[in-house]
PDB file of N, CA and C in Angstrom:
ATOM      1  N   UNK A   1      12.339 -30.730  -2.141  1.00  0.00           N
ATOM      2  CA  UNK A   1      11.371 -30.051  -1.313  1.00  0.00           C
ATOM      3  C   UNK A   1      11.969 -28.867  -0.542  1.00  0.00           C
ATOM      4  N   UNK A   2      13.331 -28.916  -0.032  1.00  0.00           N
ATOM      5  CA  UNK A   2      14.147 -27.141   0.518  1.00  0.00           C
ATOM      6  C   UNK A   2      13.928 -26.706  -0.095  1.00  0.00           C
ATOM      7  N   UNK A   3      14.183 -26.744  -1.273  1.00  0.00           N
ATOM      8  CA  UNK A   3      13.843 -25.804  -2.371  1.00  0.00           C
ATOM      9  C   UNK A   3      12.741 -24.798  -2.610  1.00  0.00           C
ATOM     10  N   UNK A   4      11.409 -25.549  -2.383  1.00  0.00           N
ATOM     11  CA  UNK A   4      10.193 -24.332  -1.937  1.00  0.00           C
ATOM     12  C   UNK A   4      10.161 -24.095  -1.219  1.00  0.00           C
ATOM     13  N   UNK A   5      10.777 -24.421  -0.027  1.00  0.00           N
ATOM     14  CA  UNK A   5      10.373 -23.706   1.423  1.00  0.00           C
ATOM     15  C   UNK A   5      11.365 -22.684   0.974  1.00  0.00           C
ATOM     16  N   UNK A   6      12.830 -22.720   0.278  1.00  0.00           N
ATOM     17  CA  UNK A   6      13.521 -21.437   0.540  1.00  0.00           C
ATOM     18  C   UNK A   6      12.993 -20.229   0.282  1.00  0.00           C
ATOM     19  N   UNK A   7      11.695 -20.963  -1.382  1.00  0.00           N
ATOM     20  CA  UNK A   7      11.221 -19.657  -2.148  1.00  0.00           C
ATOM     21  C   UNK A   7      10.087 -18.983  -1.101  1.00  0.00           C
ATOM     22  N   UNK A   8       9.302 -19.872  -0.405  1.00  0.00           N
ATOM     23  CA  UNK A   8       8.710 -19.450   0.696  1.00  0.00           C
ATOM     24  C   UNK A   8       9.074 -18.623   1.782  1.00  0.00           C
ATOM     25  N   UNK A   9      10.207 -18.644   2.359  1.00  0.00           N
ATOM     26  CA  UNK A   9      11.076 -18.209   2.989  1.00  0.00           C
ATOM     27  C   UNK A   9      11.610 -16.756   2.566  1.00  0.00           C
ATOM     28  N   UNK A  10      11.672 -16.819   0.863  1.00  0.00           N
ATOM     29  CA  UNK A  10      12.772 -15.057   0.360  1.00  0.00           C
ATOM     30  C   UNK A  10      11.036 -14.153   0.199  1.00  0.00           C
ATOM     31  N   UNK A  11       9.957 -15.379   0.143  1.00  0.00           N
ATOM     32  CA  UNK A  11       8.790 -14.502  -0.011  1.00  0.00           C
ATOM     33  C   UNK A  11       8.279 -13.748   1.181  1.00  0.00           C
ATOM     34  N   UNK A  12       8.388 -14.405   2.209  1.00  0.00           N
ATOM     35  CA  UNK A  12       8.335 -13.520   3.806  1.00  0.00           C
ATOM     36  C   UNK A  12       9.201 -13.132   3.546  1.00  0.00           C
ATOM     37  N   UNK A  13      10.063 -12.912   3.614  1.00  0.00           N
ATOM     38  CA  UNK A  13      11.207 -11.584   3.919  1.00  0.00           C
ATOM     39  C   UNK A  13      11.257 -10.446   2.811  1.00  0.00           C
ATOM     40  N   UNK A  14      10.701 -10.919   2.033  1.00  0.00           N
ATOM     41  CA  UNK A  14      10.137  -9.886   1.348  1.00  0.00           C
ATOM     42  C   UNK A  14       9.009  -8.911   1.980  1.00  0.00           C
ATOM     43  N   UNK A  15       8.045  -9.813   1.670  1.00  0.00           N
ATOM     44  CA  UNK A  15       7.142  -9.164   2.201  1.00  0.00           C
ATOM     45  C   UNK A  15       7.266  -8.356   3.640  1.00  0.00           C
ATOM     46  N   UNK A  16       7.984  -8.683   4.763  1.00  0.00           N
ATOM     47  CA  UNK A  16       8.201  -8.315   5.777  1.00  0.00           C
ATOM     48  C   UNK A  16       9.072  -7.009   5.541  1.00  0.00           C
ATOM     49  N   UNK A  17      10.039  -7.008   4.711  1.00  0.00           N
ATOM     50  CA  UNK A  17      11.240  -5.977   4.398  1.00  0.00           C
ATOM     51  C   UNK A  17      10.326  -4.870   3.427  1.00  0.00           C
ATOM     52  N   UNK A  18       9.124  -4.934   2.799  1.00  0.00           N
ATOM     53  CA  UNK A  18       8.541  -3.970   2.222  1.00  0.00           C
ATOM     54  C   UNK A  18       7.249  -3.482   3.036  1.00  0.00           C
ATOM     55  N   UNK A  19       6.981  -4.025   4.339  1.00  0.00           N
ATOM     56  CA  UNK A  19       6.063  -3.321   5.056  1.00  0.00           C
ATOM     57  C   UNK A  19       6.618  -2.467   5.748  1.00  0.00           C
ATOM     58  N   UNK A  20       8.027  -2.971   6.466  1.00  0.00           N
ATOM     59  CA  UNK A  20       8.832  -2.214   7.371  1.00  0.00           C
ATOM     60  C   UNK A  20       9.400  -0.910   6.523  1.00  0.00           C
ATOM     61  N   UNK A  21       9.486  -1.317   5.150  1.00  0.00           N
ATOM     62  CA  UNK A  21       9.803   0.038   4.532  1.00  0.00           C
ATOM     63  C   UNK A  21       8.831   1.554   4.555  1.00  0.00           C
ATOM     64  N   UNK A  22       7.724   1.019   3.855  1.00  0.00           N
ATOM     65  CA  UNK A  22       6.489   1.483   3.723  1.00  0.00           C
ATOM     66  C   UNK A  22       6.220   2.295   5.187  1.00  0.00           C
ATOM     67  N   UNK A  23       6.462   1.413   6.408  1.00  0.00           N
ATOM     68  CA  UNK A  23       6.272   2.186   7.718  1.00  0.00           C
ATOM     69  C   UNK A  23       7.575   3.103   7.910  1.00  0.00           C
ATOM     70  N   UNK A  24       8.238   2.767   7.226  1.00  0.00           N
ATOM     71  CA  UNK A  24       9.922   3.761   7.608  1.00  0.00           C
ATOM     72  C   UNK A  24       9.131   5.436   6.739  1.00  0.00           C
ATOM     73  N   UNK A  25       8.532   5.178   5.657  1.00  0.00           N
ATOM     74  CA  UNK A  25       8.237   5.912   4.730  1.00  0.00           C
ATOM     75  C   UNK A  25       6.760   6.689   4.455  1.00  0.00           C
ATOM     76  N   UNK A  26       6.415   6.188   5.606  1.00  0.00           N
ATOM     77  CA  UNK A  26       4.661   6.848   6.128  1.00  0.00           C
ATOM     78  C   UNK A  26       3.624   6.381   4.946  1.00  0.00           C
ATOM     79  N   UNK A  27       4.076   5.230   4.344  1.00  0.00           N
ATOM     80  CA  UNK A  27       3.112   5.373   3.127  1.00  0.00           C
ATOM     81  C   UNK A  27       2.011   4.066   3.815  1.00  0.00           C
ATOM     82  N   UNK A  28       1.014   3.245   2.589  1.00  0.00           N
ATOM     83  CA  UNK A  28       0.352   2.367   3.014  1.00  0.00           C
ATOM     84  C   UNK A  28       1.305   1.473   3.032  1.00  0.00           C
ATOM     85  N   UNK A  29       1.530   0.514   4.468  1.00  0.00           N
ATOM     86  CA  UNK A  29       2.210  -0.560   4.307  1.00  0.00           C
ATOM     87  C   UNK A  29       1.437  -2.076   3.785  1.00  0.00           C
ATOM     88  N   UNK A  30      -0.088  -1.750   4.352  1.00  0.00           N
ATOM     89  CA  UNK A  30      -1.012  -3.068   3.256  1.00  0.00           C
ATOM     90  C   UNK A  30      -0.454  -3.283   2.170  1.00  0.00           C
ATOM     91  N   UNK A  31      -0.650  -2.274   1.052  1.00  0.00           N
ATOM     92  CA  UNK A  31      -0.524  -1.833  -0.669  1.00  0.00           C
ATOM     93  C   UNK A  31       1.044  -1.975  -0.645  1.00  0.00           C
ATOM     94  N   UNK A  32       2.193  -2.083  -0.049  1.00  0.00           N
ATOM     95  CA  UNK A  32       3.614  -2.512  -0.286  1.00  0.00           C
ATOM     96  C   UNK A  32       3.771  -3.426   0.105  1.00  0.00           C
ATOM     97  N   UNK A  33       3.323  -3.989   1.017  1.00  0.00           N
ATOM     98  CA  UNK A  33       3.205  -5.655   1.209  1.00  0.00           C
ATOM     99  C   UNK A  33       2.529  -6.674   0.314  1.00  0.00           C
ATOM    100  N   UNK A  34       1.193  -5.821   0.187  1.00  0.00           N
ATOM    101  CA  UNK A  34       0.365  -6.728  -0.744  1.00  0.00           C
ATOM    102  C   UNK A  34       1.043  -6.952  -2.083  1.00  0.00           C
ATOM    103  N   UNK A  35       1.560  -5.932  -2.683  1.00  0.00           N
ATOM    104  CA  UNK A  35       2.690  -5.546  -4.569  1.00  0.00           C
ATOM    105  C   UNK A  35       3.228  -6.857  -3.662  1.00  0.00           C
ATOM    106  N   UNK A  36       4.236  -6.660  -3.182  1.00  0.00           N
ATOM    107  CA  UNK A  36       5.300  -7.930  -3.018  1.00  0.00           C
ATOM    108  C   UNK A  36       4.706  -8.993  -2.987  1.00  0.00           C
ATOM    109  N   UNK A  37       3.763  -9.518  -2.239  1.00  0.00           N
ATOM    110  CA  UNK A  37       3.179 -10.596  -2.356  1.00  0.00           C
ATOM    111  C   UNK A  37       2.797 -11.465  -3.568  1.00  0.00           C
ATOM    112  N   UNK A  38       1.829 -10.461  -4.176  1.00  0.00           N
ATOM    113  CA  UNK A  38       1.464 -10.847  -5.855  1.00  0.00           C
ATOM    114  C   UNK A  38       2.505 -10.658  -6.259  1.00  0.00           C
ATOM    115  N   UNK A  39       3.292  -9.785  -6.570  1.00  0.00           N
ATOM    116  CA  UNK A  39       4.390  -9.907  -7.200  1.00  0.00           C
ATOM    117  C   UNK A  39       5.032 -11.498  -7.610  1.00  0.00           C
ATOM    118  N   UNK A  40       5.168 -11.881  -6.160  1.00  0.00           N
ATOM    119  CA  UNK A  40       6.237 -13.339  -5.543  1.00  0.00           C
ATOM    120  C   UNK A  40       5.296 -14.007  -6.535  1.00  0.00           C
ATOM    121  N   UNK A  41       3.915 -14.220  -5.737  1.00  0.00           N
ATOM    122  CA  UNK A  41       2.974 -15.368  -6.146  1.00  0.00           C
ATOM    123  C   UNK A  41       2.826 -15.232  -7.866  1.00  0.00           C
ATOM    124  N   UNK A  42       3.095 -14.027  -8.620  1.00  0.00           N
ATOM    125  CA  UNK A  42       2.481 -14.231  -9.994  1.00  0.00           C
ATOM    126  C   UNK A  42       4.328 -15.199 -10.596  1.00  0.00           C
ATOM    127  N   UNK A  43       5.334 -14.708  -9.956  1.00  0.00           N
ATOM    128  CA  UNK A  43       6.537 -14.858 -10.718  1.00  0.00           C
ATOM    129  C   UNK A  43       6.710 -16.514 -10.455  1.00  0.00           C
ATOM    130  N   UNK A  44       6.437 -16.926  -9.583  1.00  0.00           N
ATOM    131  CA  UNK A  44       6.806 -17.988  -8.612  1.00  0.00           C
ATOM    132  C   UNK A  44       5.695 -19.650  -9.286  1.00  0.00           C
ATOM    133  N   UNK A  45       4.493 -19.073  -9.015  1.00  0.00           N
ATOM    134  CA  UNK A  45       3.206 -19.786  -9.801  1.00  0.00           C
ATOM    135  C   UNK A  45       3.017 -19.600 -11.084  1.00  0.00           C
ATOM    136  N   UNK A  46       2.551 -18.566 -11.775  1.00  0.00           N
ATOM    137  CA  UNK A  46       2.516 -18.518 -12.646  1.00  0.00           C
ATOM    138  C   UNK A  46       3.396 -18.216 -13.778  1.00  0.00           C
ATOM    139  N   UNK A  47       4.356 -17.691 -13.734  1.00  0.00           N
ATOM    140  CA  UNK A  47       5.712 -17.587 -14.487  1.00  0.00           C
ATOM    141  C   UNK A  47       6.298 -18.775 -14.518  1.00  0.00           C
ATOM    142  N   UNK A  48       6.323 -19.444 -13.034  1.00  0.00           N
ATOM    143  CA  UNK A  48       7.151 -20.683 -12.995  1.00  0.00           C
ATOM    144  C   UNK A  48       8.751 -20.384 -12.576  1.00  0.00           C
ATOM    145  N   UNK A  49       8.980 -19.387 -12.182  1.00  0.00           N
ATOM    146  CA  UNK A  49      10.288 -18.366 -12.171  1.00  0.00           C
ATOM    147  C   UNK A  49      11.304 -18.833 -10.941  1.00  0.00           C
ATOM    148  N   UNK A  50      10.803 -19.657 -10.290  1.00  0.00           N
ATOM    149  CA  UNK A  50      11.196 -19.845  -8.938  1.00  0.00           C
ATOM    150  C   UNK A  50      11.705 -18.209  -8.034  1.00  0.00           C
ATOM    151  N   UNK A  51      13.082 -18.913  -7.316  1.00  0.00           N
ATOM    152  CA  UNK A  51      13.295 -18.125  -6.661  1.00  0.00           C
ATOM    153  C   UNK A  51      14.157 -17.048  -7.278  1.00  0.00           C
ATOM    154  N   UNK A  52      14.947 -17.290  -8.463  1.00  0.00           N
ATOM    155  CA  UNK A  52      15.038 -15.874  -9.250  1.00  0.00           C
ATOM    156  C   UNK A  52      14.207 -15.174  -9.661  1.00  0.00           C
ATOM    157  N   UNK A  53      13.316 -15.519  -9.999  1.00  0.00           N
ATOM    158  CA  UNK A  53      11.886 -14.801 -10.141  1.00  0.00           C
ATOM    159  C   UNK A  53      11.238 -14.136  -9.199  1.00  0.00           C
ATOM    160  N   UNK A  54      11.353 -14.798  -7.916  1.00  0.00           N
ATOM    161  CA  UNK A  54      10.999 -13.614  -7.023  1.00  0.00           C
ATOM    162  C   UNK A  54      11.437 -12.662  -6.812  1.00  0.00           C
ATOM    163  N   UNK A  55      13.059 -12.747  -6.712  1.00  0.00           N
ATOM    164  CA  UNK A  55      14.282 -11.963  -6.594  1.00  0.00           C
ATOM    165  C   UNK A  55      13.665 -10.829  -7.373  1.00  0.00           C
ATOM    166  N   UNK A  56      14.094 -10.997  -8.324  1.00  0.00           N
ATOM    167  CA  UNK A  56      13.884 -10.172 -10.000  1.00  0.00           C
ATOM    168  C   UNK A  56      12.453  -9.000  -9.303  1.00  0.00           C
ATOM    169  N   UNK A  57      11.226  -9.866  -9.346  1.00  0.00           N
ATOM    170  CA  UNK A  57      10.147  -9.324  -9.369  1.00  0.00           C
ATOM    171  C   UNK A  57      10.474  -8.266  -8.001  1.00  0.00           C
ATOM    172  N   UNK A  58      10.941  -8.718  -7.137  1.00  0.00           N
ATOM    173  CA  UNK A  58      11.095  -7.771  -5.452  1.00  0.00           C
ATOM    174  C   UNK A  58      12.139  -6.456  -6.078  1.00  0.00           C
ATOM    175  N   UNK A  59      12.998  -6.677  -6.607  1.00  0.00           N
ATOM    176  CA  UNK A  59      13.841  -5.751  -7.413  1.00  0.00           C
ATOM    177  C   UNK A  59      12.815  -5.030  -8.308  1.00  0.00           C
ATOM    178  N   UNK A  60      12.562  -5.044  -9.420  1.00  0.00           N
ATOM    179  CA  UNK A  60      11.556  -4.432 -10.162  1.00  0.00           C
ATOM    180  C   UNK A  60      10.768  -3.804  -9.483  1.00  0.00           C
ATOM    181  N   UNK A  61      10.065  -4.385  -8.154  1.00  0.00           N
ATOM    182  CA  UNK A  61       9.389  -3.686  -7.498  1.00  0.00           C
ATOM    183  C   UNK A  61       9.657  -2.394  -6.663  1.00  0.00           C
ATOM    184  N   UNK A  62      10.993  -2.444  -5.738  1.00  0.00           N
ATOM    185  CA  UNK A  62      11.856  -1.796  -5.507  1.00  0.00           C
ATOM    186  C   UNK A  62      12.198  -0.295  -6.420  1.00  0.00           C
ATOM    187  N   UNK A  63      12.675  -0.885  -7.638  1.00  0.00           N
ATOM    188  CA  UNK A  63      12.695   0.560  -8.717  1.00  0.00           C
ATOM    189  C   UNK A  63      11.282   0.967  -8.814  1.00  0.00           C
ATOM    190  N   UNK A  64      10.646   0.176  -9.483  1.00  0.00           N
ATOM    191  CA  UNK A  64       9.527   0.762  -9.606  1.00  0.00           C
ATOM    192  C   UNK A  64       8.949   1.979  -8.185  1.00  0.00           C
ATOM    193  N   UNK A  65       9.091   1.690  -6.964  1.00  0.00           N
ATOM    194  CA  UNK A  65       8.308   2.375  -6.501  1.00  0.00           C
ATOM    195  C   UNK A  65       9.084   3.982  -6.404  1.00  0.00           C
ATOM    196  N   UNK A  66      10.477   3.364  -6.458  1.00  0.00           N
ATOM    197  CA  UNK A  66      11.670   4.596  -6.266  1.00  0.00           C
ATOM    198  C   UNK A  66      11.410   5.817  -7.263  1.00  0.00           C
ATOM    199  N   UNK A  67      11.045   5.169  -8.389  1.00  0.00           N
ATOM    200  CA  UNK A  67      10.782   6.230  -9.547  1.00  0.00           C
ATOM    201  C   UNK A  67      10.005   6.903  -9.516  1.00  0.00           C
ATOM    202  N   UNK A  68       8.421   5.997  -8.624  1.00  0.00           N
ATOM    203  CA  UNK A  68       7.096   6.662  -8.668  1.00  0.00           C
ATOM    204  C   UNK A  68       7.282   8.028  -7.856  1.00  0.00           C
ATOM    205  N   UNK A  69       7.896   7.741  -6.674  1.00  0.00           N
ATOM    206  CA  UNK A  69       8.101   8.558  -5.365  1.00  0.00           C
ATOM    207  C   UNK A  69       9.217   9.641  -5.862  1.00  0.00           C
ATOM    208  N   UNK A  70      10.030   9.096  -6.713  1.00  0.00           N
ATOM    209  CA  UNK A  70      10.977  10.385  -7.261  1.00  0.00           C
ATOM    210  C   UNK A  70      10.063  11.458  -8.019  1.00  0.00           C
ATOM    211  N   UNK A  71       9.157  11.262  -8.766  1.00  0.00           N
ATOM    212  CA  UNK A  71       8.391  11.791  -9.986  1.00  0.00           C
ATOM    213  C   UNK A  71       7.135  12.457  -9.488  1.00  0.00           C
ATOM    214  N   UNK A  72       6.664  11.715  -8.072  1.00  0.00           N
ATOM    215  CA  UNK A  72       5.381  12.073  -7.666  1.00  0.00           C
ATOM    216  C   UNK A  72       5.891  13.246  -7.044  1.00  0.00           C
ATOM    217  N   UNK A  73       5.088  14.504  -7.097  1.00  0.00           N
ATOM    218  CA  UNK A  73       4.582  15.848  -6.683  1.00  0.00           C
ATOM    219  C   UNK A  73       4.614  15.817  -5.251  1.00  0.00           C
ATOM    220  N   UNK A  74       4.454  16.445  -4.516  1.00  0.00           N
ATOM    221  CA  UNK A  74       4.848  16.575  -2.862  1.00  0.00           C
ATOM    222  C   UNK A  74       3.464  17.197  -2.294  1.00  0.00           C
TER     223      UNK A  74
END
């Protein structure tokens, strides 16, 4: 049973560490909180991925947005 609370646990701090970003970065912090969230919940529930899976998915997410924001127009 630690065991899900930890994955519970890397999922707030996720989520918490991508709103605070989002506000570092003037963007929507809802819509970067919310990605992380589903993110966690699709890797976690439905993947079955545990807590490398969240990991993974918060990473992926991470690049992903880096690229968008590198590529997107000003």
């Amino acid at each position: 049973m630690p065991y899900f609370y930890f994955t519970i646990l890397l999922i707030a701090v996720f989520a918490a560490f991508f709103y605070r970003a989002a506000e570092f970065e003037n963007e929507p912090r809802l819509l970067w909180c919310g990605l992380s969230l589903v993110i966690s919940i699709v890797t976690m529930l439905l993947f079955r991925w545990g807590w490398l899976g969240v990991v993974l998915g918060q990473v992926g997410l991470f690049v992903g947005i880096t690229v968008f924001r590198m590529t997107r127009r000003p």
